[in-house]
C-alpha atoms as a PDB file:
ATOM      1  CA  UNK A   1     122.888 -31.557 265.401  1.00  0.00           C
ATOM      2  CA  UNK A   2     123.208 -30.469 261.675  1.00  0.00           C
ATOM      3  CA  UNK A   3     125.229 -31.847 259.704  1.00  0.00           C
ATOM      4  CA  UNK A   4     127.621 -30.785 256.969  1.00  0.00           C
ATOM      5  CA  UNK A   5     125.410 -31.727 253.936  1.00  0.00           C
ATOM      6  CA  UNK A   6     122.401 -29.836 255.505  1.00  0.00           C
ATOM      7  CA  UNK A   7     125.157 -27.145 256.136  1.00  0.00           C
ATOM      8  CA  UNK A   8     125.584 -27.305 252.373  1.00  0.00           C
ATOM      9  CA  UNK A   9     122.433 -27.573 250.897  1.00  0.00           C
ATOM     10  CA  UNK A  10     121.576 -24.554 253.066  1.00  0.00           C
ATOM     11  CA  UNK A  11     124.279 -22.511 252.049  1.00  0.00           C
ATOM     12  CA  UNK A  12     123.723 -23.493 247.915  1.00  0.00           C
ATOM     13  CA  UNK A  13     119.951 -22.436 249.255  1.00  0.00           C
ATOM     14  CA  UNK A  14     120.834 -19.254 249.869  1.00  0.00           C
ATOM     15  CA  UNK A  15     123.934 -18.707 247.446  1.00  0.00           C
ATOM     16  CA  UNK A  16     121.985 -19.749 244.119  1.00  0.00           C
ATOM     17  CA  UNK A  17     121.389 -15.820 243.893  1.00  0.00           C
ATOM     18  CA  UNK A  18     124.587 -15.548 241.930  1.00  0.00           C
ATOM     19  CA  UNK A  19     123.504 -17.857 239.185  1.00  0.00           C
ATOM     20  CA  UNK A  20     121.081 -15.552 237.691  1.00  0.00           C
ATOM     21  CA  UNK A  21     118.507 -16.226 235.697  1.00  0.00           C
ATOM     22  CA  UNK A  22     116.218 -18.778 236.236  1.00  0.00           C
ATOM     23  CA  UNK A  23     118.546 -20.849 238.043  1.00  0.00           C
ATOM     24  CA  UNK A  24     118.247 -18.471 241.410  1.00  0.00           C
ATOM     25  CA  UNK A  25     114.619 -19.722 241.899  1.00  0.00           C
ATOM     26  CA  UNK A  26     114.730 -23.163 240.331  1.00  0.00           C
ATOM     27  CA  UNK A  27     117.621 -24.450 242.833  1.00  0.00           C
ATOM     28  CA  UNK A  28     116.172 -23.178 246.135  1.00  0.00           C
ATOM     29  CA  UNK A  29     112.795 -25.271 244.907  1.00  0.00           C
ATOM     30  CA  UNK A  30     114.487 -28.008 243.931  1.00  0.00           C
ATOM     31  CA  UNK A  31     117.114 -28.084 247.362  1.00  0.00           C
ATOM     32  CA  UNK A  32     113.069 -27.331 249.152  1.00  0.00           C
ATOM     33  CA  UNK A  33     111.276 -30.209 247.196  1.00  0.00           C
ATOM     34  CA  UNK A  34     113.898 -32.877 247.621  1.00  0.00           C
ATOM     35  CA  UNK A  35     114.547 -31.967 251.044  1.00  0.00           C
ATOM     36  CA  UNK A  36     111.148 -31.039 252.334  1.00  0.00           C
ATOM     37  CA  UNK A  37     111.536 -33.937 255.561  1.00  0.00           C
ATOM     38  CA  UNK A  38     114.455 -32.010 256.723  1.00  0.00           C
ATOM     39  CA  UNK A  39     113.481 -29.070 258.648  1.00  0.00           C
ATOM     40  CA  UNK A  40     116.858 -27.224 258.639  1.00  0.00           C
ATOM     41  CA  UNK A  41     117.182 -27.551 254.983  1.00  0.00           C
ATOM     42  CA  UNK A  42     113.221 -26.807 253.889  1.00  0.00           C
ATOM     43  CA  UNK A  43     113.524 -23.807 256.092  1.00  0.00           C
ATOM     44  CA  UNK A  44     116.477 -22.407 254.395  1.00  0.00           C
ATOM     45  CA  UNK A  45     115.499 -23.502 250.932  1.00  0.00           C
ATOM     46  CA  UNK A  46     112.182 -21.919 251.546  1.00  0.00           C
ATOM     47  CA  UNK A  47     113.276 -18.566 253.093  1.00  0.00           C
ATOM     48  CA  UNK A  48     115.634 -18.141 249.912  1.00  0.00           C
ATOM     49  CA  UNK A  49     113.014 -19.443 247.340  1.00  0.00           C
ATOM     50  CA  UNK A  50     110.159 -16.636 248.780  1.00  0.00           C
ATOM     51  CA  UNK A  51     113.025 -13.529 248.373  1.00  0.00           C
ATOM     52  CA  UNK A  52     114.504 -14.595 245.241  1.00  0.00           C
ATOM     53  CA  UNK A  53     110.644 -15.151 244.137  1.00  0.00           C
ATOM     54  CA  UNK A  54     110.250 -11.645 245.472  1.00  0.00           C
ATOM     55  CA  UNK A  55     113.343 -10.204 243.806  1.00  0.00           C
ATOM     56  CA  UNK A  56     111.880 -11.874 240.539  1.00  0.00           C
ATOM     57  CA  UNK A  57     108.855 -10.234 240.822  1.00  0.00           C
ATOM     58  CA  UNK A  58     110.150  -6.480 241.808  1.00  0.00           C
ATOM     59  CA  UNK A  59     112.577  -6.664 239.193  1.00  0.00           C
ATOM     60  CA  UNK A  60     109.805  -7.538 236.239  1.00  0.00           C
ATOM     61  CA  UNK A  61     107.241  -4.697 237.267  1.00  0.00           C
ATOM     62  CA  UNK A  62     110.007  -2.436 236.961  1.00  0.00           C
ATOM     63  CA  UNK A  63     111.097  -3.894 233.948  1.00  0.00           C
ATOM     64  CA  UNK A  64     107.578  -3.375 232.579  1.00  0.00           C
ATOM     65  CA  UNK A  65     107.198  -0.107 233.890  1.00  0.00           C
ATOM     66  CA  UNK A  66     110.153   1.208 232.690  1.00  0.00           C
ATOM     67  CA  UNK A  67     109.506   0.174 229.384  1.00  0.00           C
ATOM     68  CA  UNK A  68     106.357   3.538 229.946  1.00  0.00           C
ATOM     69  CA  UNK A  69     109.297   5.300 231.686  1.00  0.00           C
ATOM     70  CA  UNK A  70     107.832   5.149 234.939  1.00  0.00           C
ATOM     71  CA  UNK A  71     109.831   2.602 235.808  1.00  0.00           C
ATOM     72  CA  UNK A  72     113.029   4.479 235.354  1.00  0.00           C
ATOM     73  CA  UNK A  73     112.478   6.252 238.506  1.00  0.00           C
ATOM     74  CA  UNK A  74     112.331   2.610 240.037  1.00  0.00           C
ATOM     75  CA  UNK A  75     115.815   1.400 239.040  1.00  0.00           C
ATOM     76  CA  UNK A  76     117.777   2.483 241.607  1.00  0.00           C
ATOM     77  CA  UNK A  77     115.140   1.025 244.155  1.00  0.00           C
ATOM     78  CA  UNK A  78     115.604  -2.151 242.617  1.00  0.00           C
ATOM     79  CA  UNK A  79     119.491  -2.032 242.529  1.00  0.00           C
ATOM     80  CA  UNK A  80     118.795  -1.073 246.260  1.00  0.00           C
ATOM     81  CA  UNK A  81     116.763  -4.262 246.799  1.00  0.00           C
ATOM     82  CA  UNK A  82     119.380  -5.961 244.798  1.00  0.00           C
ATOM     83  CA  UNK A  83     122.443  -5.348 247.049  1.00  0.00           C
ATOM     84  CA  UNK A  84     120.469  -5.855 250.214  1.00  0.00           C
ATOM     85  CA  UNK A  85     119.192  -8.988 248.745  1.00  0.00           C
ATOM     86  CA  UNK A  86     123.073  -9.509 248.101  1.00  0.00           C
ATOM     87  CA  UNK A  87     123.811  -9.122 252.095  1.00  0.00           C
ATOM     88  CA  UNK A  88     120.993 -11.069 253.336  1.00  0.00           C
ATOM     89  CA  UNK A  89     121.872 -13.992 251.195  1.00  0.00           C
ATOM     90  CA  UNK A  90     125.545 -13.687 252.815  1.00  0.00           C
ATOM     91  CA  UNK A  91     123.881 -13.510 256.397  1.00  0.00           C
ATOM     92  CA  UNK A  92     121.500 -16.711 255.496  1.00  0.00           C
ATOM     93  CA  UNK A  93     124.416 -18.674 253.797  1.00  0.00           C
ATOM     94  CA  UNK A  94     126.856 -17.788 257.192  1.00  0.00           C
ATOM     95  CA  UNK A  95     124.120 -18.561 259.196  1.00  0.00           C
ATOM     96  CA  UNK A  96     123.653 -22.229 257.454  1.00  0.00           C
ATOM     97  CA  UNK A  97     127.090 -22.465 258.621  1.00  0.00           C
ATOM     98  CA  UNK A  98     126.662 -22.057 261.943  1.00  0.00           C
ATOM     99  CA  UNK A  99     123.972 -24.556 261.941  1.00  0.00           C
ATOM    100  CA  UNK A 100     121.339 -21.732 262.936  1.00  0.00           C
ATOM    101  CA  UNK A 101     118.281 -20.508 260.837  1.00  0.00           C
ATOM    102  CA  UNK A 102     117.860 -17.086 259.204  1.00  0.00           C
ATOM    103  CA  UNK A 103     114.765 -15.309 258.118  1.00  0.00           C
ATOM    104  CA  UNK A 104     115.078 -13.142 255.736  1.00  0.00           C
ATOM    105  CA  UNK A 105     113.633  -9.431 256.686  1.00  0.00           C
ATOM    106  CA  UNK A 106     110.214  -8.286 255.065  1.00  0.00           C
ATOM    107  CA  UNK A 107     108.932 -11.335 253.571  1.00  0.00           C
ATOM    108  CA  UNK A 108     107.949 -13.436 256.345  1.00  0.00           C
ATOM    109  CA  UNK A 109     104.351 -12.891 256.218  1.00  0.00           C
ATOM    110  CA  UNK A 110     104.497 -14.781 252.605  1.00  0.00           C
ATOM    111  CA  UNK A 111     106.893 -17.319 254.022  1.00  0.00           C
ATOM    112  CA  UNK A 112     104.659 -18.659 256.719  1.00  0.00           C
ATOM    113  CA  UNK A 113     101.945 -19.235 254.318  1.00  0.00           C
ATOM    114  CA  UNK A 114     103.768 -21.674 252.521  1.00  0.00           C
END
């Protein structure tokens, strides 16, 4: 049985996308560190940490890239990545809800070797 503050710490997991900045990757380690002996909440708190990591990192190569303006043919693949980012964080954060896990697509090969 979950209950509603795993619910919630799952969900802010997941949700801390909209804070931008720093704060998207800080909160899902934080949520993961202080909650690392609950296995519904480390699971969602790590899933989110790995893709906004992953997000991080796409969006700085591109950043640097563009700045030689080969990264300007990049920028819509990152606003791509952006918005599906966007949707998956939705599906995690409803899935949280519904007291189920979520993995997020394409980055489970990092995840497990946390």
């Amino acid at each position: 049985m979950v209950t509603g503050e795993q619910k919630l710490l799952a969900i802010a997991a997941h949700l801390t996308y909209f804070l931008g900045g720093l704060g998207f990757v800080l909160a899902p380690l934080v949520i993961f560190l202080v909650k690392r002996d609950d296995p519904f909440v480390a699971d969602h708190a790590k899933q989110a940490l790995v893709a906004h990591l992953s997000m991080l990192v796409v969006g700085m190569v591109t950043g640097i890239l563009s700045m030689l303006l080969v990264g300007l043919l990049l920028i819509p693949v990152v606003v791509l990545l952006g918005l599906a980012l966007l949707v998956t964080s939705i599906l995690g954060s409803l899935k949280a809800l519904n007291g189920e896990y979520y993995r997020y697509p394409l980055i489970q090969g990092i995840v497990e070797k946390i």
